[in-house]
Protein backbone atom coordinates (compact mmCIF):
# COMPACT_ATOMS: atom_id res chain seq x y z
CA UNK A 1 -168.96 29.61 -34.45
CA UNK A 2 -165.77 28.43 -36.06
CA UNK A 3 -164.47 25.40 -33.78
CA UNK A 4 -162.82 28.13 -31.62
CA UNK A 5 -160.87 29.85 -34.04
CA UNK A 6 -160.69 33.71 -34.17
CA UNK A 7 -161.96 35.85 -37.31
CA UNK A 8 -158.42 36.88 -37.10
CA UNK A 9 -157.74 33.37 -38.28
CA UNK A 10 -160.48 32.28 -40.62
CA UNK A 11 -160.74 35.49 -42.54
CA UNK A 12 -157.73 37.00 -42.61
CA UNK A 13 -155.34 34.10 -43.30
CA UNK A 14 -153.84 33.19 -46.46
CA UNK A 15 -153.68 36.77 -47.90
CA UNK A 16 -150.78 37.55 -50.57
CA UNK A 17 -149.48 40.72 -50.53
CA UNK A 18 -146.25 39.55 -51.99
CA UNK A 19 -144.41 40.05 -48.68
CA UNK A 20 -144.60 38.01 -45.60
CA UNK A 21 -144.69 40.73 -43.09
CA UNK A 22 -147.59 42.23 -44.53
CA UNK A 23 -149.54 38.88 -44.69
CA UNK A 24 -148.55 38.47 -40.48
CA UNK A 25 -149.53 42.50 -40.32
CA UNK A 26 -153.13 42.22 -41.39
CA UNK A 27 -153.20 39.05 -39.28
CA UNK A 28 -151.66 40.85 -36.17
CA UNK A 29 -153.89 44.54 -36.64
CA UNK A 30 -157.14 42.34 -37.58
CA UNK A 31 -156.79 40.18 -34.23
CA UNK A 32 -156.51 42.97 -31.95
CA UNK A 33 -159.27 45.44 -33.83
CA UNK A 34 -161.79 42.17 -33.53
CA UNK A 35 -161.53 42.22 -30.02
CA UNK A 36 -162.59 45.41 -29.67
CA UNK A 37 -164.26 46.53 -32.93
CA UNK A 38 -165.49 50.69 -31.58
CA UNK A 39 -161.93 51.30 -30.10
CA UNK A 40 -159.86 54.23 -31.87
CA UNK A 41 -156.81 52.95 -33.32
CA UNK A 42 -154.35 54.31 -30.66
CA UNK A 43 -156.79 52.64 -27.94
CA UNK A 44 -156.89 49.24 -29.78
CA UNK A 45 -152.88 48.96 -30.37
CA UNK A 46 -149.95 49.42 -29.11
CA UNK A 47 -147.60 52.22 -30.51
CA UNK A 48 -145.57 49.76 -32.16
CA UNK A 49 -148.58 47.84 -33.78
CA UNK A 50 -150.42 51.70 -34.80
CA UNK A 51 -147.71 53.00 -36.71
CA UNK A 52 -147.25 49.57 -38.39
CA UNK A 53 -150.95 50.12 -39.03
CA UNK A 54 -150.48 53.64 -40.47
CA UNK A 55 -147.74 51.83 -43.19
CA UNK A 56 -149.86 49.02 -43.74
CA UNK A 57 -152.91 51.11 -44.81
CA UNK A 58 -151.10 52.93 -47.29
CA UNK A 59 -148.68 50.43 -48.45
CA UNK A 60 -148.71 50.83 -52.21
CA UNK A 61 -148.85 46.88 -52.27
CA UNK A 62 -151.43 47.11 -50.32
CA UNK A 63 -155.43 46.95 -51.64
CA UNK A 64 -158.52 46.54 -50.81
CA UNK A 65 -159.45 43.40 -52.74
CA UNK A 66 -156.16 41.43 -51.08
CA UNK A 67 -157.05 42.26 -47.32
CA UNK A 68 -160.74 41.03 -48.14
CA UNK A 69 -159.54 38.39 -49.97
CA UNK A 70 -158.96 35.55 -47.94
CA UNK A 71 -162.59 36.57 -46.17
CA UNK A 72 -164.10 35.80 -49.58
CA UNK A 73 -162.68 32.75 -49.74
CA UNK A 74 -163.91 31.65 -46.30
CA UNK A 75 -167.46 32.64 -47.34
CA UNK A 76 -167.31 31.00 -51.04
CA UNK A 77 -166.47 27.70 -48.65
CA UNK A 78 -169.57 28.57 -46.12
CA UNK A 79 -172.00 29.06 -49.04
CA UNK A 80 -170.66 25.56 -50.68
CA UNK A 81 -172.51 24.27 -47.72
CA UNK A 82 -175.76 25.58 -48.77
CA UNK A 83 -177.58 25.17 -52.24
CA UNK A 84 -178.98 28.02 -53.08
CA UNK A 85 -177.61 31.36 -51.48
CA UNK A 86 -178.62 35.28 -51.56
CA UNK A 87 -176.61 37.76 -52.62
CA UNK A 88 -177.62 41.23 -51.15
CA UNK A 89 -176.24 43.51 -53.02
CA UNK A 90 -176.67 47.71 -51.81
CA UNK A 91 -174.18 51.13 -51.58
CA UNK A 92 -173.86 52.64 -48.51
CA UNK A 93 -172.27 55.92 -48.05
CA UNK A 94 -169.35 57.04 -45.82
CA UNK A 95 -169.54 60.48 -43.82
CA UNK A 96 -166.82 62.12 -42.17
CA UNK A 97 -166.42 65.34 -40.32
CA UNK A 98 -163.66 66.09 -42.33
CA UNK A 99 -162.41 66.20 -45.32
CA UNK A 100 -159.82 64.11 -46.45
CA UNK A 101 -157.35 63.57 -49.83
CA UNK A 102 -159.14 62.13 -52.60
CA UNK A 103 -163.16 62.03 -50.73
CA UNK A 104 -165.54 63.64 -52.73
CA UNK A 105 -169.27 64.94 -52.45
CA UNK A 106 -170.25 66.82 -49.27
CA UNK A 107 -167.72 69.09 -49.23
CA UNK A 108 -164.44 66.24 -49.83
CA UNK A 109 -166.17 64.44 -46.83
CA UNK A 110 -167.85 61.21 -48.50
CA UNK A 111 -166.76 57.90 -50.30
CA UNK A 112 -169.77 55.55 -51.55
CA UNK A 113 -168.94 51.25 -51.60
CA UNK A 114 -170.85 48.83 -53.12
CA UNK A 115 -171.21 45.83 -51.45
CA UNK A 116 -172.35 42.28 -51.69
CA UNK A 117 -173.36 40.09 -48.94
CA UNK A 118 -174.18 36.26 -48.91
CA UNK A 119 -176.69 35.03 -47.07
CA UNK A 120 -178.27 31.37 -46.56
CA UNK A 121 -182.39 31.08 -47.57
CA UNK A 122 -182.83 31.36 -43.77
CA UNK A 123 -180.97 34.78 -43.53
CA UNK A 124 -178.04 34.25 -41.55
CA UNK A 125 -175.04 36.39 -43.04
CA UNK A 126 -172.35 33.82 -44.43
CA UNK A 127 -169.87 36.52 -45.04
CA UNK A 128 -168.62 39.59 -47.88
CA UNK A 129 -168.14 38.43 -51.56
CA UNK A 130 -167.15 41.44 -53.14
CA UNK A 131 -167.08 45.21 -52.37
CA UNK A 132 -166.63 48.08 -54.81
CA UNK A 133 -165.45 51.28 -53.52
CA UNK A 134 -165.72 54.92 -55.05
CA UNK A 135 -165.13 58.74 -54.38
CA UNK A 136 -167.83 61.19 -56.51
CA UNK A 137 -165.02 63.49 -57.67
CA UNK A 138 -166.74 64.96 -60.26
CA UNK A 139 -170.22 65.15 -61.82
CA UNK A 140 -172.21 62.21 -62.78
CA UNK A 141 -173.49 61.73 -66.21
CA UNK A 142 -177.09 61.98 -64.84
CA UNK A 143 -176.10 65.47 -63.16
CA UNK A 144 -175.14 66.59 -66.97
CA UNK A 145 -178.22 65.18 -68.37
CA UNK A 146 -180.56 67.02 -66.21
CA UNK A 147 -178.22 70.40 -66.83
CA UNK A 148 -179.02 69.09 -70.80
CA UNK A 149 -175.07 69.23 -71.62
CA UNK A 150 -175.93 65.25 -72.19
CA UNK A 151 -178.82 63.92 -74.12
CA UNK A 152 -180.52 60.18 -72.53
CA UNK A 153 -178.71 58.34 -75.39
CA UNK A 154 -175.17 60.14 -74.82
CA UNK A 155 -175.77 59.67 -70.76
CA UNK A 156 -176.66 55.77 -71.43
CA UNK A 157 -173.27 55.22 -73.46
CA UNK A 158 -170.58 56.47 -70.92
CA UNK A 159 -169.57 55.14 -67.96
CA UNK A 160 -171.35 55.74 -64.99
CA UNK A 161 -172.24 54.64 -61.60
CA UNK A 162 -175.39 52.35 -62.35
CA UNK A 163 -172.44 49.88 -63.95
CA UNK A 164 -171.50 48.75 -60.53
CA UNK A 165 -174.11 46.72 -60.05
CA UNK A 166 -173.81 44.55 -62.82
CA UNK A 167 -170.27 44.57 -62.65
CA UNK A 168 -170.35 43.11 -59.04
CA UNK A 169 -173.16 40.77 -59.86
CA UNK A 170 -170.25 39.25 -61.92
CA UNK A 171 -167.36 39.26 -59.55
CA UNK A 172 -170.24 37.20 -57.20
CA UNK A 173 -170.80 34.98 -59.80
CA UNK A 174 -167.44 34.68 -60.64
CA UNK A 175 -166.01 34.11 -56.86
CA UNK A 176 -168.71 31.08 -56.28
CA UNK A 177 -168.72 29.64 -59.76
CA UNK A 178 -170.32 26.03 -59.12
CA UNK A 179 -170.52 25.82 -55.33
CA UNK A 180 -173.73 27.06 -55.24
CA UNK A 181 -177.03 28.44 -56.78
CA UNK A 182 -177.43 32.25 -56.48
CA UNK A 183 -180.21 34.59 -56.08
CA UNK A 184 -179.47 38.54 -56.73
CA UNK A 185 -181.80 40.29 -54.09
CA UNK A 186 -181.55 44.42 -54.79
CA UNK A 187 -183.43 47.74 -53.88
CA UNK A 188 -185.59 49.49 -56.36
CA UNK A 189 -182.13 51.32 -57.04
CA UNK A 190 -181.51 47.86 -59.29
CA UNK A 191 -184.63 48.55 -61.46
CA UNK A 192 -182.67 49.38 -64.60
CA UNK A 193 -183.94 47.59 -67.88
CA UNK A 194 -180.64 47.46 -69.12
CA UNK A 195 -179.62 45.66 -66.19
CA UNK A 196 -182.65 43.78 -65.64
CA UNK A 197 -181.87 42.34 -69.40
CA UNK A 198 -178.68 41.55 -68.82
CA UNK A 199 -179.40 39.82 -65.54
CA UNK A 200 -181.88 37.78 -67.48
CA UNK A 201 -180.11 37.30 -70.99
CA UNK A 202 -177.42 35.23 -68.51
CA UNK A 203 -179.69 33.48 -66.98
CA UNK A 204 -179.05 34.70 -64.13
CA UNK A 205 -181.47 34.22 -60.82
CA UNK A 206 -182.88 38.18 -59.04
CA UNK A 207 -185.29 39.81 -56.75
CA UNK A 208 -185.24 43.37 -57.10
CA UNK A 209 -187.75 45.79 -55.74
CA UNK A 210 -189.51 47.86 -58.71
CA UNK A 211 -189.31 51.60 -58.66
CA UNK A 212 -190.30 53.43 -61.61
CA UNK A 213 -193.88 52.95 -63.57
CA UNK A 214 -192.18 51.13 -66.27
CA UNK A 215 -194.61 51.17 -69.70
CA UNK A 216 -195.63 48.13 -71.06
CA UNK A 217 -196.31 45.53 -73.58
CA UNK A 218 -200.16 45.00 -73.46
CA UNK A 219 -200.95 41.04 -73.61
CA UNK A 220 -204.59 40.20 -74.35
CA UNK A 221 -206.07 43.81 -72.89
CA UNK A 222 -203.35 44.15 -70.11
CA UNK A 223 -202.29 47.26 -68.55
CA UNK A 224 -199.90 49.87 -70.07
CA UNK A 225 -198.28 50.81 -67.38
CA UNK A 226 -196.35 49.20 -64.42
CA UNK A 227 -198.44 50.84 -61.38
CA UNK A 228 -201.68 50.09 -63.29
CA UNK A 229 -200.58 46.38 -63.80
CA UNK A 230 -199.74 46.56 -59.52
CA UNK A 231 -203.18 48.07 -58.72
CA UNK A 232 -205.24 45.52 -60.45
CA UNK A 233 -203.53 42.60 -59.50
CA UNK A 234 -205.40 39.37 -57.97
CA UNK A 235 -204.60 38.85 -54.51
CA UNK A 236 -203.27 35.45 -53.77
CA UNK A 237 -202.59 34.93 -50.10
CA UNK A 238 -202.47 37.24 -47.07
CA UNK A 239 -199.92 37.42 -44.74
CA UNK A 240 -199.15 38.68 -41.25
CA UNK A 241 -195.45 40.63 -40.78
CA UNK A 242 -193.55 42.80 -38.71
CA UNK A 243 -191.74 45.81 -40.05
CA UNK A 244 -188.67 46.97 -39.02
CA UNK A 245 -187.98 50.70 -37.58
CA UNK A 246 -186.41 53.29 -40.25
CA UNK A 247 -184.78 55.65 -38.84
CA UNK A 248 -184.24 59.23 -41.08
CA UNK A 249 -181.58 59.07 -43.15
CA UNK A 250 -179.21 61.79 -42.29
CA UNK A 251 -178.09 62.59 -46.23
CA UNK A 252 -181.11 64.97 -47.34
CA UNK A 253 -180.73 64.81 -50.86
CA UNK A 254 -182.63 61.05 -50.39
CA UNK A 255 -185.03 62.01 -47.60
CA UNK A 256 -187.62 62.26 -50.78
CA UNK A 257 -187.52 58.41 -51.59
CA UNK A 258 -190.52 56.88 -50.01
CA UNK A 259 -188.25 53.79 -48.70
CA UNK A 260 -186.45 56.37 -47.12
CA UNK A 261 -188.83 57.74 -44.96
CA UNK A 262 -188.63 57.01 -41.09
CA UNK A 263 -191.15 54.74 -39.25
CA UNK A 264 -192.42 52.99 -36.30
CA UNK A 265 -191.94 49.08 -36.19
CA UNK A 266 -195.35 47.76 -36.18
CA UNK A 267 -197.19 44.39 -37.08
CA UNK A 268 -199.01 45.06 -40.88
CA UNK A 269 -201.16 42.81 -42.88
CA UNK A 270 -200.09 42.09 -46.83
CA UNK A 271 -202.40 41.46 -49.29
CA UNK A 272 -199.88 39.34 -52.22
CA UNK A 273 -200.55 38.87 -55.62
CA UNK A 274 -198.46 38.16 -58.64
CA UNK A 275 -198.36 38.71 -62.42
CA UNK A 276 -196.22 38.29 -65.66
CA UNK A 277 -195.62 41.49 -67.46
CA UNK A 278 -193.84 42.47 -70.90
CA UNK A 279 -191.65 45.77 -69.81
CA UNK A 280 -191.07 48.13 -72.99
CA UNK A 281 -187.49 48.76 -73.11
CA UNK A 282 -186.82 52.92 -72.84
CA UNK A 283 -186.68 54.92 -75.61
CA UNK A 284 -183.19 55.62 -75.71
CA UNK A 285 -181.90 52.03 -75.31
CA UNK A 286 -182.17 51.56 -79.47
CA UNK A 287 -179.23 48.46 -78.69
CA UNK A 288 -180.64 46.45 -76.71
CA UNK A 289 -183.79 44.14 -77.17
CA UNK A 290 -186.84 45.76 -77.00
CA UNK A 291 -189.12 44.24 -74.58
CA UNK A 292 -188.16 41.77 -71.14
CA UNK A 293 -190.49 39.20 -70.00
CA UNK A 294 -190.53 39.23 -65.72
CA UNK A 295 -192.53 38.25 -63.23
CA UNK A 296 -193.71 40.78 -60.59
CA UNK A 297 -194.96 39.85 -56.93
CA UNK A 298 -197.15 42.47 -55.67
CA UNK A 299 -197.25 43.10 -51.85
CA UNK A 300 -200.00 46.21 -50.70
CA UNK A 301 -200.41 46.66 -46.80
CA UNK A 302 -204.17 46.27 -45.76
CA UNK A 303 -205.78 48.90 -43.01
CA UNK A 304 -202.70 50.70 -42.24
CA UNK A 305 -202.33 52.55 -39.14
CA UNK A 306 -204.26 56.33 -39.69
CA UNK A 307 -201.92 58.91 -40.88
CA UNK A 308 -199.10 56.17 -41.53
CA UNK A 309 -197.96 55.48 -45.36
CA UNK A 310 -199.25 51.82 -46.47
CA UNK A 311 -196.46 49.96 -47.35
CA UNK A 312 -196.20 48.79 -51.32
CA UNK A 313 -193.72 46.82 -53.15
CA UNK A 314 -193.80 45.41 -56.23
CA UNK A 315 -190.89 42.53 -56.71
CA UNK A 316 -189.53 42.13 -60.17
CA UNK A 317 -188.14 38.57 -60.41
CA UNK A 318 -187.20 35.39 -62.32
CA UNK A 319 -188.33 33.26 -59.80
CA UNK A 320 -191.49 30.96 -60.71
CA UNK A 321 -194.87 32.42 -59.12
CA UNK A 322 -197.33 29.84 -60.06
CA UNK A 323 -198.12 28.74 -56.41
CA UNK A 324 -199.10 30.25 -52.91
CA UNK A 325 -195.91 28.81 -51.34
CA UNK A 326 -193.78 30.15 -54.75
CA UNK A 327 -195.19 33.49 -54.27
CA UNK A 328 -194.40 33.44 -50.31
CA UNK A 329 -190.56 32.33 -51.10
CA UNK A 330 -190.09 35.50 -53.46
CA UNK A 331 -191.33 37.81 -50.50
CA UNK A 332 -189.19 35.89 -47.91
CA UNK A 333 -186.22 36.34 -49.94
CA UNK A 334 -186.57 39.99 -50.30
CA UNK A 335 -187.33 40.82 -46.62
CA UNK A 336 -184.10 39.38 -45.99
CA UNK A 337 -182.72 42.49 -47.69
CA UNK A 338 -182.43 44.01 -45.06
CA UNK A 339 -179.26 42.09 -43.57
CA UNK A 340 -177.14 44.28 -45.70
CA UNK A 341 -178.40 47.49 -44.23
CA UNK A 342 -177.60 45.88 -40.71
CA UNK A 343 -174.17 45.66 -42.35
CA UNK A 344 -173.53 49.05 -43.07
CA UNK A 345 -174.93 49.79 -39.08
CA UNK A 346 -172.59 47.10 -37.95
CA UNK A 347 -169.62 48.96 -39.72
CA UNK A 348 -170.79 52.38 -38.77
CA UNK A 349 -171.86 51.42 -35.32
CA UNK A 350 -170.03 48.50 -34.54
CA UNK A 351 -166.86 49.65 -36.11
CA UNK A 352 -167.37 53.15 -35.49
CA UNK A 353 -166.09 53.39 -39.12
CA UNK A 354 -166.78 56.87 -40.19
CA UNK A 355 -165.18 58.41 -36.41
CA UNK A 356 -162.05 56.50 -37.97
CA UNK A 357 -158.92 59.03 -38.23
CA UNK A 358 -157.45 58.22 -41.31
CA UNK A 359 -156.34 60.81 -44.17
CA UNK A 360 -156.35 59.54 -47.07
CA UNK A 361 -159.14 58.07 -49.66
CA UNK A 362 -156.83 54.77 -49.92
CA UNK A 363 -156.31 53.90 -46.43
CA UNK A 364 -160.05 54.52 -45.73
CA UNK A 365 -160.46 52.20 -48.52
CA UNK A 366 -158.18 49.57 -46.47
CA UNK A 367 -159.70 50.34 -43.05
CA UNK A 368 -163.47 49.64 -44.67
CA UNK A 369 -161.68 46.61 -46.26
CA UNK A 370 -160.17 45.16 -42.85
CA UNK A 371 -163.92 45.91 -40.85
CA UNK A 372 -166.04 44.19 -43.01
CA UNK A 373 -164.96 40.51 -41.70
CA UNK A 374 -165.34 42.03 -38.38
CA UNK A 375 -168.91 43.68 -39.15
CA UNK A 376 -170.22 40.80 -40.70
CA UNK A 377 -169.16 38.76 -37.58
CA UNK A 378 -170.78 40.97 -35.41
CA UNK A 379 -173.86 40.94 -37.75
CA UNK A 380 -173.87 37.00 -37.48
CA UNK A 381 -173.66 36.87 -33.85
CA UNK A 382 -176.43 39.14 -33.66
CA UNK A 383 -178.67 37.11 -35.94
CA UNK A 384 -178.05 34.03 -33.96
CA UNK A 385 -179.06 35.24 -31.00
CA UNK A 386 -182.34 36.40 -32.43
CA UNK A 387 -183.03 33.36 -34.18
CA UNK A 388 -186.64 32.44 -33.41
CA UNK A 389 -185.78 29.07 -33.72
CA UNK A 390 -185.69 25.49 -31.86
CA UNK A 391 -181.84 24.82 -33.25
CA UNK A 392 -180.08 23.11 -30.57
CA UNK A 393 -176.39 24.86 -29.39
CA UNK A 394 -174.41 22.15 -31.25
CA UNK A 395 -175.73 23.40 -34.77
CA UNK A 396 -173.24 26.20 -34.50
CA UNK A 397 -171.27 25.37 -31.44
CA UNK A 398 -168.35 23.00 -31.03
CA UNK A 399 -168.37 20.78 -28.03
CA UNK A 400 -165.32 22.49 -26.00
CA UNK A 401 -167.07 25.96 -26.57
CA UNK A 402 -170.27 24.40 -25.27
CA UNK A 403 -168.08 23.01 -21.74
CA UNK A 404 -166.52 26.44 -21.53
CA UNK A 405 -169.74 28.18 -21.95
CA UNK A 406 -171.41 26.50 -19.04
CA UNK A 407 -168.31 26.59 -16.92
CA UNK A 408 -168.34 30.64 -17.13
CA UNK A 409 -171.53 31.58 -17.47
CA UNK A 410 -173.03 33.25 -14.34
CA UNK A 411 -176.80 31.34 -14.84
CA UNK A 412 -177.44 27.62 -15.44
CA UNK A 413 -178.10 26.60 -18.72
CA UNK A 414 -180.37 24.00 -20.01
CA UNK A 415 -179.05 21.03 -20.36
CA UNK A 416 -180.40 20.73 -23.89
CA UNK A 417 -179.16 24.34 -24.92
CA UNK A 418 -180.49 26.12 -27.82
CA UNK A 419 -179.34 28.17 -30.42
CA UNK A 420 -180.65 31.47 -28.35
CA UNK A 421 -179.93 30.50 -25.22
CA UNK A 422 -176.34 30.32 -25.82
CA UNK A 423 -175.90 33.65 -27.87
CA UNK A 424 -177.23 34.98 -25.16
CA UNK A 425 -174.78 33.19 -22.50
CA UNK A 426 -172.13 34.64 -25.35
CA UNK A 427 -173.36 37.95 -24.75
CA UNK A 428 -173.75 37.94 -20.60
CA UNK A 429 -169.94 37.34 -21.34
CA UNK A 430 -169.56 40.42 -22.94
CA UNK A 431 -171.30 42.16 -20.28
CA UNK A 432 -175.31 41.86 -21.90
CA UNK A 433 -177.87 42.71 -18.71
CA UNK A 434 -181.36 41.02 -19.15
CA UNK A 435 -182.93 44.42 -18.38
CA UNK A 436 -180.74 45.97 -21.36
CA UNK A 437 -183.13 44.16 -24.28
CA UNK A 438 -181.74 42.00 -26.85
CA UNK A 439 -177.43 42.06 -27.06
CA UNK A 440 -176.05 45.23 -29.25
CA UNK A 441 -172.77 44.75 -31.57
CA UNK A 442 -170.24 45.40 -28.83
CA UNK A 443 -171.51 43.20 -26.04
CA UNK A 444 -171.99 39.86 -28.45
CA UNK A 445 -168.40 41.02 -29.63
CA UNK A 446 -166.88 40.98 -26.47
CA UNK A 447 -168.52 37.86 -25.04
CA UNK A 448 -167.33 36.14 -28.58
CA UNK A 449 -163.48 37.25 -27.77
CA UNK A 450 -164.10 35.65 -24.37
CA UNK A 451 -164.85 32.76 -25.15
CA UNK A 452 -162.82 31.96 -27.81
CA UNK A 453 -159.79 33.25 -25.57
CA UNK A 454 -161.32 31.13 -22.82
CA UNK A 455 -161.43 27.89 -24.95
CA UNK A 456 -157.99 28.11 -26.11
CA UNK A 457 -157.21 28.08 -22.72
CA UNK A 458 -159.58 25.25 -21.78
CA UNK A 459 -157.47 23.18 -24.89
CA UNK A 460 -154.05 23.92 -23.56
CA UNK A 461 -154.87 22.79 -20.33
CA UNK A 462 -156.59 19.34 -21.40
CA UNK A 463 -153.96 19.24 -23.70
CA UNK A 464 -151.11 19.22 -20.84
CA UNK A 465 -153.30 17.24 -18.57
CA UNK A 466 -153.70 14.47 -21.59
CA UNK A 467 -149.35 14.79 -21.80
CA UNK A 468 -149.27 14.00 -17.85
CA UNK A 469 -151.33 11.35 -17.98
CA UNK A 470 -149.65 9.44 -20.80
């Protein structure tokens, strides 16, 4: 964990605000909403500490960026440790029952954020580096250009919300500069040429699932199309995996998207191939180069279940694919996708973000700002606990949260502990019951608090015994 520091510590510290009691605020609202992440504001803190809150959140010195600022910092440092890292990068959209000053869509009931997430090549969450928050007050340039008051060339000049993601691909690479390697890992929503060229004109490292049947630049008799260059590519290896559950998602205007559509976890067999293709840039890019050079991974279930959709991906990267195990990597990196969308449960879930009584588009803003370091602990615990792995205890653990684990918890542990064994002795602290299934966000939460509080303790006392016996 963090040598038995609290996230109130390690990712809220060091933030400038330009006033001192607003640096020891977020410190003081962020320790007491960490311990118990679903409480309602008024449950969480005292009367003194909620209206401090209520100032705080819409503080005019007060921003987004500088309350998740010193939690970017504290990640840039975690993914120094590691080579090569992933940055997730996906939008998730807020809902509220409500509607509230400055919201837009839905009636004045929605805000969207983009949001990057670092992960190491193994998939556990190393923290946030970057979000990018935004209210749809008015119609998109796409919206226009389907109503024809914008042509594809006027549409592709303005501003619009496709810019985000290459704008935060640069505050990522900005915020970890040389401490380590990174790979851009995106939904199909990232398949824009324009973006796709940029990515690659910098030199810059992505994954990003394919979505549209992109023409192309025939080499030596190759197909014209995308999905004809998928079909009729050579499989390579064959692989065994287990999908994840998808649940509906409760915004209709998606439901349509094929990734969207809800389904049963299951074990499925991929067939992998990969290829290089020349993608025609579209007609009304006339700026920018005409063709791209990438290399696509192509992943088609085999025998899917009767009446169940195969699944089908086709990866668009700059990753090598000239071997089995090169092939397998690309794959492996984008399953891991799927971290970020445990993010956005953790907030919503976790946090109970969108039941959050707050009136105001800004303060929102600040609320989602102050839960991330608190989601993407939860998110972390949770991933360590369901590690399928033979890491001992003392790869994450310090040695005094080890002692005070085994003093408290109510089974004996092995006396070499694993990595599982004690997230799950975390969780039994936070009130996990065997017969309950794997911990959820607020019982690994808890049983984190605990111990941390409990090891504190366990210092102070050898501390003072140390004192008496000098």
């Amino acid at each position: 964990m963090q040598g038995g520091k609290q996230v109130s510590e390690t990712e809220y510290r060091g933030a400038d605000f330009g006033d001192k009691r607003l640096n020891r605020r977020l410190e003081t609202i962020a320790a007491a909403m960490a311990k118990e992440p679903d409480a309602s504001f008024p449950t969480a803190l005292t009367s003194g500490e909620l209206e401090a809150f209520y100032r705080f959140t819409s503080n005019d010195r007060v921003d987004a960026n500088g309350i998740l600022a010193p939690h970017v910092r504290a990640t840039v440092e975690r993914c120094a440790c590691s080579k090569t890292i992933l940055s997730v990068e996906d939008t998730s959209t807020f809902q509220f029952q409500t509607p509230r000053d400055g919201l837009g869509a839905y009636g004045g009931r929605t805000f969207f954020s983009h949001v990057a997430l670092a992960l190491d090549t193994s998939g556990v969450p190393l923290g946030v580096l970057g979000m990018m928050p935004w209210a749809r007050t008015k119609e998109t340039p796409s919206a226009r250009r389907r109503r024809g008051e914008l042509t594809d060339i006027e549409a592709g000049r303005v501003p619009n919300e496709q810019d985000r993601w290459l704008a935060l691909v640069e505050r990522v690479d900005e915020e970890i500069g040389d401490e380590a390697e990174v790979i851009h890992v995106m939904d199909s929503e990232g398949d824009d040429f324009d973006l796709l060229q940029q990515l690659a004109a910098a030199n810059r490292r992505f994954v990003v699932r394919g979505g549209d049947d992109r023409r192309l630049e025939p080499i030596d008799g190759s197909p014209i199309k995308m999905r004809e260059a998928v079909a009729s590519c050579p499989v390579r290896c064959v692989r065994m995996v287990r999908l994840s559950r998808r649940k509906k998602k409760r915004l209709t205007g998606r439901a349509s998207r094929k990734r969207d559509k809800p389904r049963d976890e299951r074990e499925a067999t991929l067939s992998i191939g990969a290829t290089t293709v020349r993608v025609r840039a579209p007609s009304y890019l006339r700026d920018a180069p005409q063709t791209l050079d990438l290399n696509v991974v192509c992943v088609r279930e085999v025998d899917a279940p009767e009446g169940v959709e195969a699944v089908e991906w086709f990866l668009l990267t700059t990753e090598p694919i000239d071997t089995e195990e090169q092939i397998l990597r690309v794959v492996d990196i984008y399953r891991h996708r799927w971290k970020i969308e445990e993010l956005f449960k953790a907030l919503k879930t976790g946090c109970s973000f969108q039941k959050r009584q707050l009136g105001s588009y800004k303060a929102l803003v600040n609320a989602l700002a102050l839960f991330l370091p608190i989601a993407w602990n939860l998110l972390r615990l949770r991933t360590l606990s369901r590690l399928d792995t033979n890491l001992p205890a003392t790869a994450v653990l310090s040695e005094p949260e080890i002692t005070v684990l085994r003093g408290f918890s109510s089974t004996a542990l092995p006396k070499k502990l694993s990595l599982v064994d004690a997230m799950l002795a975390v969780a039994r602290m936070g009130g996990h019951l065997k017969q309950s299934g794997p911990p959820g966000w607020q019982t690994l939460g808890r049983g984190y608090v605990t111990l941390i509080e409990r090891v504190q303790g366990y210092l102070l006392a050898l501390r003072a015994h140390r004192c008496d016996q000098g």
